[in-house]
PDB file of N, CA and C in Angstrom:
ATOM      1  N   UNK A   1      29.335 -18.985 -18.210  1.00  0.00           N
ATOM      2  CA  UNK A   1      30.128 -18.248 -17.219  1.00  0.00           C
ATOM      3  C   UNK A   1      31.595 -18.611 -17.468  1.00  0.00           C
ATOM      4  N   UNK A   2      32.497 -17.637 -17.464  1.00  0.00           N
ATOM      5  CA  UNK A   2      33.800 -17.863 -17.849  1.00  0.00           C
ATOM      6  C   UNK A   2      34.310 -18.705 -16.715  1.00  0.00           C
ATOM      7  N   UNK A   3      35.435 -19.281 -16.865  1.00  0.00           N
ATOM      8  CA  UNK A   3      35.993 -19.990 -16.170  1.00  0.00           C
ATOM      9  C   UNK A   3      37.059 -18.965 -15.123  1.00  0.00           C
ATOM     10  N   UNK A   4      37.661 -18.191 -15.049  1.00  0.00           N
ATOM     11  CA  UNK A   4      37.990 -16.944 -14.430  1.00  0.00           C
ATOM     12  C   UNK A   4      37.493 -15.706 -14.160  1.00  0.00           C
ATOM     13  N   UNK A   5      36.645 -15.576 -13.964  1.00  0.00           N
ATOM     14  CA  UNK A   5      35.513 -14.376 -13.543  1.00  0.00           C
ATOM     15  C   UNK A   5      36.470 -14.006 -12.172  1.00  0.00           C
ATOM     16  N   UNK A   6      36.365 -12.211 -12.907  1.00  0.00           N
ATOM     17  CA  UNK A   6      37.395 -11.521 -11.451  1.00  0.00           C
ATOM     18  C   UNK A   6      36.264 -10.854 -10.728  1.00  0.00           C
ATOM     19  N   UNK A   7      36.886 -10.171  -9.660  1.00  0.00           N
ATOM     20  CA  UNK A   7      35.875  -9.936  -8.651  1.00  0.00           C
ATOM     21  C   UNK A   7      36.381  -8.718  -8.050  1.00  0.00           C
ATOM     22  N   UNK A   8      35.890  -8.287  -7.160  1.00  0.00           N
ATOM     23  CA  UNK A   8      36.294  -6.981  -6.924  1.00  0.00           C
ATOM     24  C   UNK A   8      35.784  -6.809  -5.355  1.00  0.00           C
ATOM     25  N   UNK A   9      35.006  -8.037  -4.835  1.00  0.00           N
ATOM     26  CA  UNK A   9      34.654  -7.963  -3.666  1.00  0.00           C
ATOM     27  C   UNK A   9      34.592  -9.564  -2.935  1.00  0.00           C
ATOM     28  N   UNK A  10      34.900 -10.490  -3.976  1.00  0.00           N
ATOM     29  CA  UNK A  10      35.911 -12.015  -3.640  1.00  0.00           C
ATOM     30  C   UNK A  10      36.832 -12.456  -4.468  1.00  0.00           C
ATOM     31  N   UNK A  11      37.447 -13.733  -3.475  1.00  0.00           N
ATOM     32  CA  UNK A  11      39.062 -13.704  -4.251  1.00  0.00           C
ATOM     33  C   UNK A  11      38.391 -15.354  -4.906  1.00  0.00           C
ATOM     34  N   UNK A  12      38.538 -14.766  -6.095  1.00  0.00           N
ATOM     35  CA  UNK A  12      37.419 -16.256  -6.765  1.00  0.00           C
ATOM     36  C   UNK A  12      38.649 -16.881  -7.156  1.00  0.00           C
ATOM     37  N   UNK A  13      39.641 -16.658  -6.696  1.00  0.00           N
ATOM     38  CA  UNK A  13      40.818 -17.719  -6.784  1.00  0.00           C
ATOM     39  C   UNK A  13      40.649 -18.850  -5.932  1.00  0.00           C
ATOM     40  N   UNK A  14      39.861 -18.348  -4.913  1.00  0.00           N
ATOM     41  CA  UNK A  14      39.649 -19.519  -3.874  1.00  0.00           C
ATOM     42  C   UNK A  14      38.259 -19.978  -3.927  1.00  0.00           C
ATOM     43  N   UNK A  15      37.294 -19.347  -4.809  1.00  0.00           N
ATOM     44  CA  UNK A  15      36.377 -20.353  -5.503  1.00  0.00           C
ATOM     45  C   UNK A  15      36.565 -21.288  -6.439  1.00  0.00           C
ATOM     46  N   UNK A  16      37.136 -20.717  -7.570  1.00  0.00           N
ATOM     47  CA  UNK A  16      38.061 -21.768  -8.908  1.00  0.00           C
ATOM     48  C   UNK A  16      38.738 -23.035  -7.822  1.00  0.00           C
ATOM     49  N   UNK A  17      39.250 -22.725  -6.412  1.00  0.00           N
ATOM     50  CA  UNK A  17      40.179 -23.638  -6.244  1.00  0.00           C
ATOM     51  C   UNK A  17      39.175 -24.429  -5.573  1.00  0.00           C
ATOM     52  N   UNK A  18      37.803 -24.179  -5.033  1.00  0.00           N
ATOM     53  CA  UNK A  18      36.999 -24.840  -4.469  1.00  0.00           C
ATOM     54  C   UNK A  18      35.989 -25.838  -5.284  1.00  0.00           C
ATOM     55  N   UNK A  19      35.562 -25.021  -6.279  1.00  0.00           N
ATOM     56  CA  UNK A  19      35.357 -26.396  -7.523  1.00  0.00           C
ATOM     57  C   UNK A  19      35.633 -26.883  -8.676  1.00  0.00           C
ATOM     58  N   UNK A  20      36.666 -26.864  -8.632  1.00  0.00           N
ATOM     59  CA  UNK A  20      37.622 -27.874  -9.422  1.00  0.00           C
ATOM     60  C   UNK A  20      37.130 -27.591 -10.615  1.00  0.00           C
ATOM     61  N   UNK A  21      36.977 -26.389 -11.089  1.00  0.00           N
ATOM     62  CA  UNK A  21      36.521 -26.294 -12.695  1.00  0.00           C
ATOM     63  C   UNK A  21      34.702 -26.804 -13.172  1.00  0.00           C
ATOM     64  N   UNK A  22      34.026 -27.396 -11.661  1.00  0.00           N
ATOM     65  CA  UNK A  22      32.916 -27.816 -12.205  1.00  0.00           C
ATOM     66  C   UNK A  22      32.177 -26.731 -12.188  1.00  0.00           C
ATOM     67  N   UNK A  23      31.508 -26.145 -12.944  1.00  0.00           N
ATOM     68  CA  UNK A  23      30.770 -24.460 -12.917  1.00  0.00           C
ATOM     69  C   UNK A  23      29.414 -25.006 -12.598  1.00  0.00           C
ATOM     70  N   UNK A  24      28.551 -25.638 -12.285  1.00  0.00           N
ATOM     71  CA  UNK A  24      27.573 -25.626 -11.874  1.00  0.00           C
ATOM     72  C   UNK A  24      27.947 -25.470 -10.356  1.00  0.00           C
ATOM     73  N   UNK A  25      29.154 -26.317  -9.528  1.00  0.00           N
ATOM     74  CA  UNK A  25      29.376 -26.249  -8.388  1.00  0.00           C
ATOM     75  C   UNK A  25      29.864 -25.039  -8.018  1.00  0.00           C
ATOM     76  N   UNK A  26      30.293 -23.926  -9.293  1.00  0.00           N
ATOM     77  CA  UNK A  26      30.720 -23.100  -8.714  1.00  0.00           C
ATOM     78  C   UNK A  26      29.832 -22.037  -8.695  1.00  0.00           C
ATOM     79  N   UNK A  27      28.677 -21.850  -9.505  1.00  0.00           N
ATOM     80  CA  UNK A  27      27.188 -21.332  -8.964  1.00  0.00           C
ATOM     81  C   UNK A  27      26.475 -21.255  -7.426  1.00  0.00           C
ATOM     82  N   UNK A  28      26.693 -22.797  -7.638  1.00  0.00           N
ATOM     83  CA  UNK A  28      26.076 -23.195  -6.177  1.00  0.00           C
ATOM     84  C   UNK A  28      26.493 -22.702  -4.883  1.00  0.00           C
ATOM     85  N   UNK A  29      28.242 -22.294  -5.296  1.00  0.00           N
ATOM     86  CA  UNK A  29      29.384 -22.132  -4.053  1.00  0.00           C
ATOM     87  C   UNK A  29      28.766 -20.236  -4.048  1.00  0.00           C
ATOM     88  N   UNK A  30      28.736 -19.663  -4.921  1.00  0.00           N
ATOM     89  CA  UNK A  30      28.192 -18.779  -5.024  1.00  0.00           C
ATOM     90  C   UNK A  30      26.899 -17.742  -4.467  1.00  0.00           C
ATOM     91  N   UNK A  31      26.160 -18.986  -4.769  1.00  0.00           N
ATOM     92  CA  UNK A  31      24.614 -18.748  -4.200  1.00  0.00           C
ATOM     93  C   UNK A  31      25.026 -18.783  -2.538  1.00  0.00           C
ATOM     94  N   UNK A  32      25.399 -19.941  -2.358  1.00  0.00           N
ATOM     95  CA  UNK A  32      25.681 -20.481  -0.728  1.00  0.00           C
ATOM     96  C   UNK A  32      26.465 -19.017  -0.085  1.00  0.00           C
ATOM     97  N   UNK A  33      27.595 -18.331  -0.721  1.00  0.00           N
ATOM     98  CA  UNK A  33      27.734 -16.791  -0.256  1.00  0.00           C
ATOM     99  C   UNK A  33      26.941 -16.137  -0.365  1.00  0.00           C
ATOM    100  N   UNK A  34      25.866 -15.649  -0.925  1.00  0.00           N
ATOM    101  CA  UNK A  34      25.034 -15.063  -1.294  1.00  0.00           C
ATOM    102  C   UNK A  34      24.398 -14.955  -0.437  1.00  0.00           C
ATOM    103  N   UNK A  35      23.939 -16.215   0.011  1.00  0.00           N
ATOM    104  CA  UNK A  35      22.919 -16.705   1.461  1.00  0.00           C
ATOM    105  C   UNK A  35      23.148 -16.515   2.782  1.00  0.00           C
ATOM    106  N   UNK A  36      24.753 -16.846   2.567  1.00  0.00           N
ATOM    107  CA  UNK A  36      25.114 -16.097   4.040  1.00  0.00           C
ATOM    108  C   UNK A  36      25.187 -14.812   4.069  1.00  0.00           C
ATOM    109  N   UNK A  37      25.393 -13.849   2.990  1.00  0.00           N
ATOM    110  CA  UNK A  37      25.566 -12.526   3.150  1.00  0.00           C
ATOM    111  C   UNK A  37      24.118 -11.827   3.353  1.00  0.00           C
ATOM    112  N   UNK A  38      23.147 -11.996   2.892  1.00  0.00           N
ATOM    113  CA  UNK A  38      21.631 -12.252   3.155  1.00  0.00           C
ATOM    114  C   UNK A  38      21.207 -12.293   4.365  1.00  0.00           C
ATOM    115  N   UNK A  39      21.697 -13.341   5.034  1.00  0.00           N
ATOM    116  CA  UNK A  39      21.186 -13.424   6.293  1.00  0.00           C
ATOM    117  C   UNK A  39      22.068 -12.497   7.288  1.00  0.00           C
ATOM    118  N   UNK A  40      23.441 -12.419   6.861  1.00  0.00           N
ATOM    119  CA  UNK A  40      23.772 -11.421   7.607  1.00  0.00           C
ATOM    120  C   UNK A  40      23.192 -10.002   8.337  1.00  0.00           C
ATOM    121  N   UNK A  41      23.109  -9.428   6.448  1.00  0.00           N
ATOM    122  CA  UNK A  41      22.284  -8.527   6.345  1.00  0.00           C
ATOM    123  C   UNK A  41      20.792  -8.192   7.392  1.00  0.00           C
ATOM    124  N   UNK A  42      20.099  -9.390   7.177  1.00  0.00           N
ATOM    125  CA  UNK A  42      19.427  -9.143   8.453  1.00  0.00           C
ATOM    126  C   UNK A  42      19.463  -9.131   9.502  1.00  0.00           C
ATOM    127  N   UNK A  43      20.272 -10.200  10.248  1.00  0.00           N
ATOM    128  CA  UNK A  43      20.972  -9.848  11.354  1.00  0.00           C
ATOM    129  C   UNK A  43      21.171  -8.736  12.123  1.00  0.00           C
ATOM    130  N   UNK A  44      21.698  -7.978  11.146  1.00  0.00           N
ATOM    131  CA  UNK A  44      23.256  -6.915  11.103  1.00  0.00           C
ATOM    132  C   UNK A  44      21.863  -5.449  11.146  1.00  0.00           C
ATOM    133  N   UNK A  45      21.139  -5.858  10.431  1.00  0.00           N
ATOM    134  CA  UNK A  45      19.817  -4.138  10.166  1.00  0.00           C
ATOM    135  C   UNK A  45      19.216  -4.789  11.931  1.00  0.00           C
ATOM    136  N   UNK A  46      18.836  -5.697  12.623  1.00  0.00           N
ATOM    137  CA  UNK A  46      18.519  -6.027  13.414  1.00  0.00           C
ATOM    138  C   UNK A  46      19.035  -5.699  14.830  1.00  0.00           C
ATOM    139  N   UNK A  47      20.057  -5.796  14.783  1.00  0.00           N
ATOM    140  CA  UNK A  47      21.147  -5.281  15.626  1.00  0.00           C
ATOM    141  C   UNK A  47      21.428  -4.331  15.850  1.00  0.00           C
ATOM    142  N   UNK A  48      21.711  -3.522  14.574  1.00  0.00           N
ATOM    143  CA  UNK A  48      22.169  -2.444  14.718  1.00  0.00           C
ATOM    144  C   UNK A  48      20.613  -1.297  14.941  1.00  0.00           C
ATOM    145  N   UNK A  49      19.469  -1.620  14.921  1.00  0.00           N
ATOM    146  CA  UNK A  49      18.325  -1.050  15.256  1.00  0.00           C
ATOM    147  C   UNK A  49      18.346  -0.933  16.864  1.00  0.00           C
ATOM    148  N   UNK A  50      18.630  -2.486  16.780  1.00  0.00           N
ATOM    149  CA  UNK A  50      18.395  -1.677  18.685  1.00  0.00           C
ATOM    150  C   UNK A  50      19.917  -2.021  19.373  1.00  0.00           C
ATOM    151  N   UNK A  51      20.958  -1.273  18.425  1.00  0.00           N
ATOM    152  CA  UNK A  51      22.257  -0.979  18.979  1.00  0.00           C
ATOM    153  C   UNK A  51      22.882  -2.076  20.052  1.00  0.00           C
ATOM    154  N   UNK A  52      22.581  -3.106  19.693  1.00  0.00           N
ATOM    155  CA  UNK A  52      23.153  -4.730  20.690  1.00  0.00           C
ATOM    156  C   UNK A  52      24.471  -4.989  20.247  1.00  0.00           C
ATOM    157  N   UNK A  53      25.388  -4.730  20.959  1.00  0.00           N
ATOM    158  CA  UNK A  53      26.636  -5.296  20.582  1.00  0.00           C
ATOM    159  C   UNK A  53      26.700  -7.258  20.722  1.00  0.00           C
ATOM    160  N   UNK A  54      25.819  -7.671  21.523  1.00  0.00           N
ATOM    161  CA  UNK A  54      26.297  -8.944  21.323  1.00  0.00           C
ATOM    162  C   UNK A  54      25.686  -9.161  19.926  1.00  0.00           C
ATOM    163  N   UNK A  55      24.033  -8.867  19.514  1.00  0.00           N
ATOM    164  CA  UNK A  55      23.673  -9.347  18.469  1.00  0.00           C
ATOM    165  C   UNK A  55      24.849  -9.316  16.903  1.00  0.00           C
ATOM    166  N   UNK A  56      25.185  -7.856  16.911  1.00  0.00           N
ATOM    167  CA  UNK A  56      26.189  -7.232  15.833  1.00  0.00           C
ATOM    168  C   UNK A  56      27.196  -8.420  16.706  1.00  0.00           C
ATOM    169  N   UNK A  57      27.627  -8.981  17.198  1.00  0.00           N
ATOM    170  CA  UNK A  57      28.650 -10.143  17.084  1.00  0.00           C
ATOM    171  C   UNK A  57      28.292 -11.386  16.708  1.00  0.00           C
ATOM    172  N   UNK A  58      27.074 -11.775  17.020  1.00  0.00           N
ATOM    173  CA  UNK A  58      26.783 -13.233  16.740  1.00  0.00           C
ATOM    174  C   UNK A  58      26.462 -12.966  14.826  1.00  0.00           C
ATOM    175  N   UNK A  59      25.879 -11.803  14.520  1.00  0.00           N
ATOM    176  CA  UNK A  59      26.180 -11.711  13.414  1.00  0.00           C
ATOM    177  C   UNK A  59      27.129 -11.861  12.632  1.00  0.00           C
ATOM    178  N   UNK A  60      28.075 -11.659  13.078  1.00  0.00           N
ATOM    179  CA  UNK A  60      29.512 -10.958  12.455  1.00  0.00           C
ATOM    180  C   UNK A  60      29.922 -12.233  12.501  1.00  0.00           C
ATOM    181  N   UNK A  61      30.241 -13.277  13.807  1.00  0.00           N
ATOM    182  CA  UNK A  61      30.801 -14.329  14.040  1.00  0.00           C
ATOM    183  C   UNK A  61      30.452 -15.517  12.904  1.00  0.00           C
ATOM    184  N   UNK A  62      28.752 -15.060  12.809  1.00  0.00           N
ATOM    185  CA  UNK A  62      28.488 -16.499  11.709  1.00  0.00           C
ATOM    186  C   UNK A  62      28.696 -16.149  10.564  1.00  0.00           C
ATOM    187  N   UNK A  63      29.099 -15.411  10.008  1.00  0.00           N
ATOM    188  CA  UNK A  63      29.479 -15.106   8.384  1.00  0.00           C
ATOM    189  C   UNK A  63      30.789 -14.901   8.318  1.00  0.00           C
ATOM    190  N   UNK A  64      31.494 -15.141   9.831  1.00  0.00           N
ATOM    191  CA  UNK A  64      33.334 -14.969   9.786  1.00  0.00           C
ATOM    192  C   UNK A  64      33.825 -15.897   9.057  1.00  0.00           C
ATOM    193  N   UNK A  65      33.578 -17.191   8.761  1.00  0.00           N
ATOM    194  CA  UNK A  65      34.144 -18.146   7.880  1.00  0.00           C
ATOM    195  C   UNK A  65      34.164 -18.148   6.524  1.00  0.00           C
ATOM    196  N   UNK A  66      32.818 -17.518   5.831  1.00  0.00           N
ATOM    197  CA  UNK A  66      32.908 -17.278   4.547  1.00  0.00           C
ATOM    198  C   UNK A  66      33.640 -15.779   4.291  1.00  0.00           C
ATOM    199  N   UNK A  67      33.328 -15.157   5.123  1.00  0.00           N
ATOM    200  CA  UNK A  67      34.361 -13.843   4.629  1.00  0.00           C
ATOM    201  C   UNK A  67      35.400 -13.727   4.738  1.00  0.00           C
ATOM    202  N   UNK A  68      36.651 -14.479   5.968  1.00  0.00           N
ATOM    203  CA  UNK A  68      37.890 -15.294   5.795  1.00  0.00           C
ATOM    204  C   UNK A  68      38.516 -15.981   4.696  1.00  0.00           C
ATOM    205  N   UNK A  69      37.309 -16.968   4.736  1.00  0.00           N
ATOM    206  CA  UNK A  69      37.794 -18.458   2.936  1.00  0.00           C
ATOM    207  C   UNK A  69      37.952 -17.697   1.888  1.00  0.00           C
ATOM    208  N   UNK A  70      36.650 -16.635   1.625  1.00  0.00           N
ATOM    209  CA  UNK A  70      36.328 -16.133   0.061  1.00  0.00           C
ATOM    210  C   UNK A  70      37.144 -14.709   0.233  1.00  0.00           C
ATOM    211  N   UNK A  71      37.737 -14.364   1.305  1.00  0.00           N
ATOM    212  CA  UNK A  71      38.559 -13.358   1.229  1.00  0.00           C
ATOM    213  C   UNK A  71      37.571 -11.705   1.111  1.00  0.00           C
ATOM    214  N   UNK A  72      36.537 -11.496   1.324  1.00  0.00           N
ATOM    215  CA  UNK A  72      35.514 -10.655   1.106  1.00  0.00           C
ATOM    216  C   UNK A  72      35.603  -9.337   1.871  1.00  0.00           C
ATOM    217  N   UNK A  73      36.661  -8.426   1.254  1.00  0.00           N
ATOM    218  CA  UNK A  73      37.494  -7.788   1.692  1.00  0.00           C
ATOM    219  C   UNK A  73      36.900  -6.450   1.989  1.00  0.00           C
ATOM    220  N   UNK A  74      35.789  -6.090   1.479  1.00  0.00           N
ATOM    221  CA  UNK A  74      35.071  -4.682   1.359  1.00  0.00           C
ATOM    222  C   UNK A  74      33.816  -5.044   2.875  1.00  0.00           C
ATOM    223  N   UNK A  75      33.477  -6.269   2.840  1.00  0.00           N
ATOM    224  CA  UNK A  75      32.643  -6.194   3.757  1.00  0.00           C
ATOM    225  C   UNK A  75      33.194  -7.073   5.346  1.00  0.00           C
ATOM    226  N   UNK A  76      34.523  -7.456   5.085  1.00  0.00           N
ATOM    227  CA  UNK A  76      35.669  -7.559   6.427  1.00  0.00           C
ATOM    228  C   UNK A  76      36.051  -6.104   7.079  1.00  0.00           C
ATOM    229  N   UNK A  77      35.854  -5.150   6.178  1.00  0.00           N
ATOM    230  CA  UNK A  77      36.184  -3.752   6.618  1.00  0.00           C
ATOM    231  C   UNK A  77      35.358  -2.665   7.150  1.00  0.00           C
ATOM    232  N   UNK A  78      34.055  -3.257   6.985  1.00  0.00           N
ATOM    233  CA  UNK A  78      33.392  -2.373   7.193  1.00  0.00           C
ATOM    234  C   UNK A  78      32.257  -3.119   8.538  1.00  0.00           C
ATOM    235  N   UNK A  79      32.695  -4.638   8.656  1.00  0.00           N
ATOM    236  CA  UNK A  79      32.359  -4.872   9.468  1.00  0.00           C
ATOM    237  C   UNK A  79      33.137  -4.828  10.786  1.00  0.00           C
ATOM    238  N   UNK A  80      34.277  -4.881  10.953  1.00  0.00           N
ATOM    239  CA  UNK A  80      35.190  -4.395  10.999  1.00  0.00           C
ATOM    240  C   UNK A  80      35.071  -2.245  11.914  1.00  0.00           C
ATOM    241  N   UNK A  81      35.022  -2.177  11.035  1.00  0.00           N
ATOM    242  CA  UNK A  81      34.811  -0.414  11.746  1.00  0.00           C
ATOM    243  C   UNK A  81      33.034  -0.404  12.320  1.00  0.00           C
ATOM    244  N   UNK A  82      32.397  -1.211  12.010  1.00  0.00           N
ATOM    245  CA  UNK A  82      30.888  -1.456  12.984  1.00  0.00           C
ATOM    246  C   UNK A  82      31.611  -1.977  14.658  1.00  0.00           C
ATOM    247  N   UNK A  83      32.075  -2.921  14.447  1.00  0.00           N
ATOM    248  CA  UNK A  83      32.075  -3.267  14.980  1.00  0.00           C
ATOM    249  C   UNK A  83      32.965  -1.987  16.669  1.00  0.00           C
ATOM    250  N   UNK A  84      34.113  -1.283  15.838  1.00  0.00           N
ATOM    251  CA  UNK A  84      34.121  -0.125  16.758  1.00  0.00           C
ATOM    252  C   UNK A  84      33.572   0.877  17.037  1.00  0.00           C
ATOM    253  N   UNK A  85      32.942   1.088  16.163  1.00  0.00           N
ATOM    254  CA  UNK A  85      31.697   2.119  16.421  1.00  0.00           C
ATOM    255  C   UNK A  85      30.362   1.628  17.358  1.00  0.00           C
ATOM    256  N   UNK A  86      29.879   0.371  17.225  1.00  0.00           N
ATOM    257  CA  UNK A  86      29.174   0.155  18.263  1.00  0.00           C
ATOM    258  C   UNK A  86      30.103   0.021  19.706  1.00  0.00           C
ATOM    259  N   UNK A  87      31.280  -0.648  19.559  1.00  0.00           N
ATOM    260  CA  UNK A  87      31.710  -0.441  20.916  1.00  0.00           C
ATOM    261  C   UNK A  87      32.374   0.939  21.522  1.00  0.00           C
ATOM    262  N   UNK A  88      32.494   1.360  21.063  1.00  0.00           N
ATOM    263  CA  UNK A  88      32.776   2.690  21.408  1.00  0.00           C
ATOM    264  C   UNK A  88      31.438   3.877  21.781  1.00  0.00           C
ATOM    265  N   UNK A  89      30.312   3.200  21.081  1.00  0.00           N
ATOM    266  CA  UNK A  89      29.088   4.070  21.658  1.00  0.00           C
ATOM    267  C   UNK A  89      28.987   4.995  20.856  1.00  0.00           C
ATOM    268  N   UNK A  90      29.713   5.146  19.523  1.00  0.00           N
ATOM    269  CA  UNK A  90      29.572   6.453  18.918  1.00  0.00           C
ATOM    270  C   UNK A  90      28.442   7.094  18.699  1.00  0.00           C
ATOM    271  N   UNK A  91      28.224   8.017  18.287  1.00  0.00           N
ATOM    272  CA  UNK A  91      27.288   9.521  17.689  1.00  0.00           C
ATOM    273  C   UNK A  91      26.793   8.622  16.874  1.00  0.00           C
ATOM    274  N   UNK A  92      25.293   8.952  17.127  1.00  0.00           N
ATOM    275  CA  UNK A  92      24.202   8.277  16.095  1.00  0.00           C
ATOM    276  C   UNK A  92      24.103   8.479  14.837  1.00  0.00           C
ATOM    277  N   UNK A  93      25.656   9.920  14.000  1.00  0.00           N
ATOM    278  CA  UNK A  93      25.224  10.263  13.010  1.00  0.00           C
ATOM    279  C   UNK A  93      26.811   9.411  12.351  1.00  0.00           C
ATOM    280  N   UNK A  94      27.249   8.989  13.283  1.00  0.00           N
ATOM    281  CA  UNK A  94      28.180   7.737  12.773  1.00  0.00           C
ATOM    282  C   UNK A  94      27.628   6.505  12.825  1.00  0.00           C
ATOM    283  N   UNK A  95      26.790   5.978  13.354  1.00  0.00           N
ATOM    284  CA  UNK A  95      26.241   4.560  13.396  1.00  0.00           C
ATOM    285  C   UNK A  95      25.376   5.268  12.637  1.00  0.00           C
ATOM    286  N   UNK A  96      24.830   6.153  11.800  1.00  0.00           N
ATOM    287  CA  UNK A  96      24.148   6.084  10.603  1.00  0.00           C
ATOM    288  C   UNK A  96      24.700   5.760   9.140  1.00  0.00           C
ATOM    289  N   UNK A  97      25.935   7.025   9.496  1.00  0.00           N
ATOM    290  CA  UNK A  97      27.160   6.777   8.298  1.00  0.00           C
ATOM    291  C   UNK A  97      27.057   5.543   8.159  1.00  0.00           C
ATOM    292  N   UNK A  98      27.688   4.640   8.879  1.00  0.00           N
ATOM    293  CA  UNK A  98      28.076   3.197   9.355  1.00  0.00           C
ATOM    294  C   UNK A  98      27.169   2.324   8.904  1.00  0.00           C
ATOM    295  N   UNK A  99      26.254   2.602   8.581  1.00  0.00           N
ATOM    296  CA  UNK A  99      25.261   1.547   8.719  1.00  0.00           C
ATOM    297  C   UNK A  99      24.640   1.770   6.925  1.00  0.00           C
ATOM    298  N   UNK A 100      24.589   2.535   6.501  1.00  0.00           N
ATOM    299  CA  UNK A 100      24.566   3.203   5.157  1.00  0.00           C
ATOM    300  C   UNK A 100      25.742   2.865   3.601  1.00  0.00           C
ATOM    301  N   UNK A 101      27.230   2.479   4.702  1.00  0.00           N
ATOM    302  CA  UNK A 101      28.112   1.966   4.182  1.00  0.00           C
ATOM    303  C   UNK A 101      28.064   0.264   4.060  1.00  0.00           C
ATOM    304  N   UNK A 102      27.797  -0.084   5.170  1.00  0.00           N
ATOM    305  CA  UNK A 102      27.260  -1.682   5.000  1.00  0.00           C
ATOM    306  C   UNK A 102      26.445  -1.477   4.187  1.00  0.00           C
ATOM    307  N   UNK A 103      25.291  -1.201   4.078  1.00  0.00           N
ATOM    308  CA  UNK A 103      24.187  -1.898   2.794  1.00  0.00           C
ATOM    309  C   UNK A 103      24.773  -0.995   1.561  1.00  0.00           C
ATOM    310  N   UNK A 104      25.749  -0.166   1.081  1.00  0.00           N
ATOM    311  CA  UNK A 104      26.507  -0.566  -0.047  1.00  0.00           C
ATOM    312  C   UNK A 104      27.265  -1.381  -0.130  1.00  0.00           C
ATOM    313  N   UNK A 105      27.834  -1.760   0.806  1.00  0.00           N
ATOM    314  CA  UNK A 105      28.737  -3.033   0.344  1.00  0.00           C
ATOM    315  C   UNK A 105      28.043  -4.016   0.235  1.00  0.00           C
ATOM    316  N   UNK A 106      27.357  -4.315   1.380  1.00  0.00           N
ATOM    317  CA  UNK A 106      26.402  -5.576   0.767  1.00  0.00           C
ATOM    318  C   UNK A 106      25.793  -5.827  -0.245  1.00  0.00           C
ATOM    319  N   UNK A 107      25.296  -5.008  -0.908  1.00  0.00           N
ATOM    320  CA  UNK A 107      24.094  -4.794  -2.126  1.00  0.00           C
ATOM    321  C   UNK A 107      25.106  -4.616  -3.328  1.00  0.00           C
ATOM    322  N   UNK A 108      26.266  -4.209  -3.447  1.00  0.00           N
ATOM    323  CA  UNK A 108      27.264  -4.465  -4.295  1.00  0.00           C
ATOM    324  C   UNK A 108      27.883  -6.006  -4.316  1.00  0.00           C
ATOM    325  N   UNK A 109      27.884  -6.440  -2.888  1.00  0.00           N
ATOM    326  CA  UNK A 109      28.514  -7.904  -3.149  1.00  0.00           C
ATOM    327  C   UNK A 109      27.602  -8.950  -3.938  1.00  0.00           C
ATOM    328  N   UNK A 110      25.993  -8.596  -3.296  1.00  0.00           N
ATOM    329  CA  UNK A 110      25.153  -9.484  -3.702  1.00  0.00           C
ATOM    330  C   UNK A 110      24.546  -9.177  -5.609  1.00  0.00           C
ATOM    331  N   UNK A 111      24.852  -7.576  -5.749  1.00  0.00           N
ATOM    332  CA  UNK A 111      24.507  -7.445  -7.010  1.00  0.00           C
ATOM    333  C   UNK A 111      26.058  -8.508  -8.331  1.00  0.00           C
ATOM    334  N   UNK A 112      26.913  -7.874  -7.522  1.00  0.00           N
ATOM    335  CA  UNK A 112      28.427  -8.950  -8.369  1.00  0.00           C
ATOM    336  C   UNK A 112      27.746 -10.907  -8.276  1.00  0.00           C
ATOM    337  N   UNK A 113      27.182 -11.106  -7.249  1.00  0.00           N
ATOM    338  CA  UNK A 113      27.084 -12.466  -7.267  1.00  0.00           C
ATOM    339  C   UNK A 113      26.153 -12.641  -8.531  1.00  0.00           C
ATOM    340  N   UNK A 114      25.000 -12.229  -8.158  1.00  0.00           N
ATOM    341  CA  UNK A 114      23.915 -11.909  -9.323  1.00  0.00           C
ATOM    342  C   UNK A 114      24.300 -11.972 -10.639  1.00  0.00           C
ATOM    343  N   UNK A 115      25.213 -11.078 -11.002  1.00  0.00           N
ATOM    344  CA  UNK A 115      25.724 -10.980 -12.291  1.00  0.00           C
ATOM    345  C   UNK A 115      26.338 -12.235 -13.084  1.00  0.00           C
ATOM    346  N   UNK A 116      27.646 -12.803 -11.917  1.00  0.00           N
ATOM    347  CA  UNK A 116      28.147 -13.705 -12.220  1.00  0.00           C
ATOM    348  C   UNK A 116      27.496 -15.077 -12.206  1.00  0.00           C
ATOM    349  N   UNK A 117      26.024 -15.108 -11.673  1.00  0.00           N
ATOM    350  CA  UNK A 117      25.851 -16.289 -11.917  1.00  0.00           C
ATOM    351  C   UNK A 117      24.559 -15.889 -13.002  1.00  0.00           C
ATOM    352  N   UNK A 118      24.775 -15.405 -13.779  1.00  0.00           N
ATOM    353  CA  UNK A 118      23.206 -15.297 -14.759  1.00  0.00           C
ATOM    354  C   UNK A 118      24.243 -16.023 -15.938  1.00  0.00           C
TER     355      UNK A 118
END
């Protein structure tokens, strides 16, 4: 794995700066996003099934730290516009849109992790 691997959905500037050049640690730092985005994911299909705004927050809240640190900019945005669309009550054929756009971003973030750590 190269030592600068770019990204397109984290700022692996702030992975490089998190392990110090050791690339097994930076696998690991990897996987560990991976895992939280994972569990999000379920969360988040959970929630948004039976339309719970607190659940879609406690979701959102526990994966706020890694998507802050790692800068995870495609799925800050789209959690992000969930998050007004459930509060706002929108049209079910927007909390479909909505919900259709998350699991591309997700499944793109987790397919980039994938890649970069084979």
């Amino acid at each position: 794995m190269p030592n600068m691997i770019k990204s397109r959905n984290i700022n692996m500037d702030k992975v490089h700066e998190m392990s110090e050049g050791d690339m097994e640690f930076q696998k690991e730092l990897l996987q560990a996003i991976a895992s939280s985005v994972e569990e999000l994911k379920d969360r988040y299909e959970e929630a948004m099934a039976q339309r719970d705004e607190d659940l879609l927050h406690q979701a959102r809240h526990k994966v706020r730290p890694t998507v802050t640190i790692f800068e995870l900019r495609n799925l800050s945005q789209v959690l992000d516009e969930g998050k007004q669309i459930i509060r706002h009550d929108e049209l079910e054929e927007k909390i479909n849109v909505h919900h259709e756009q998350f699991l591309k971003v997700i499944d793109e973030l987790l397919r980039e992790i994938h890649e970069m750590n084979e």
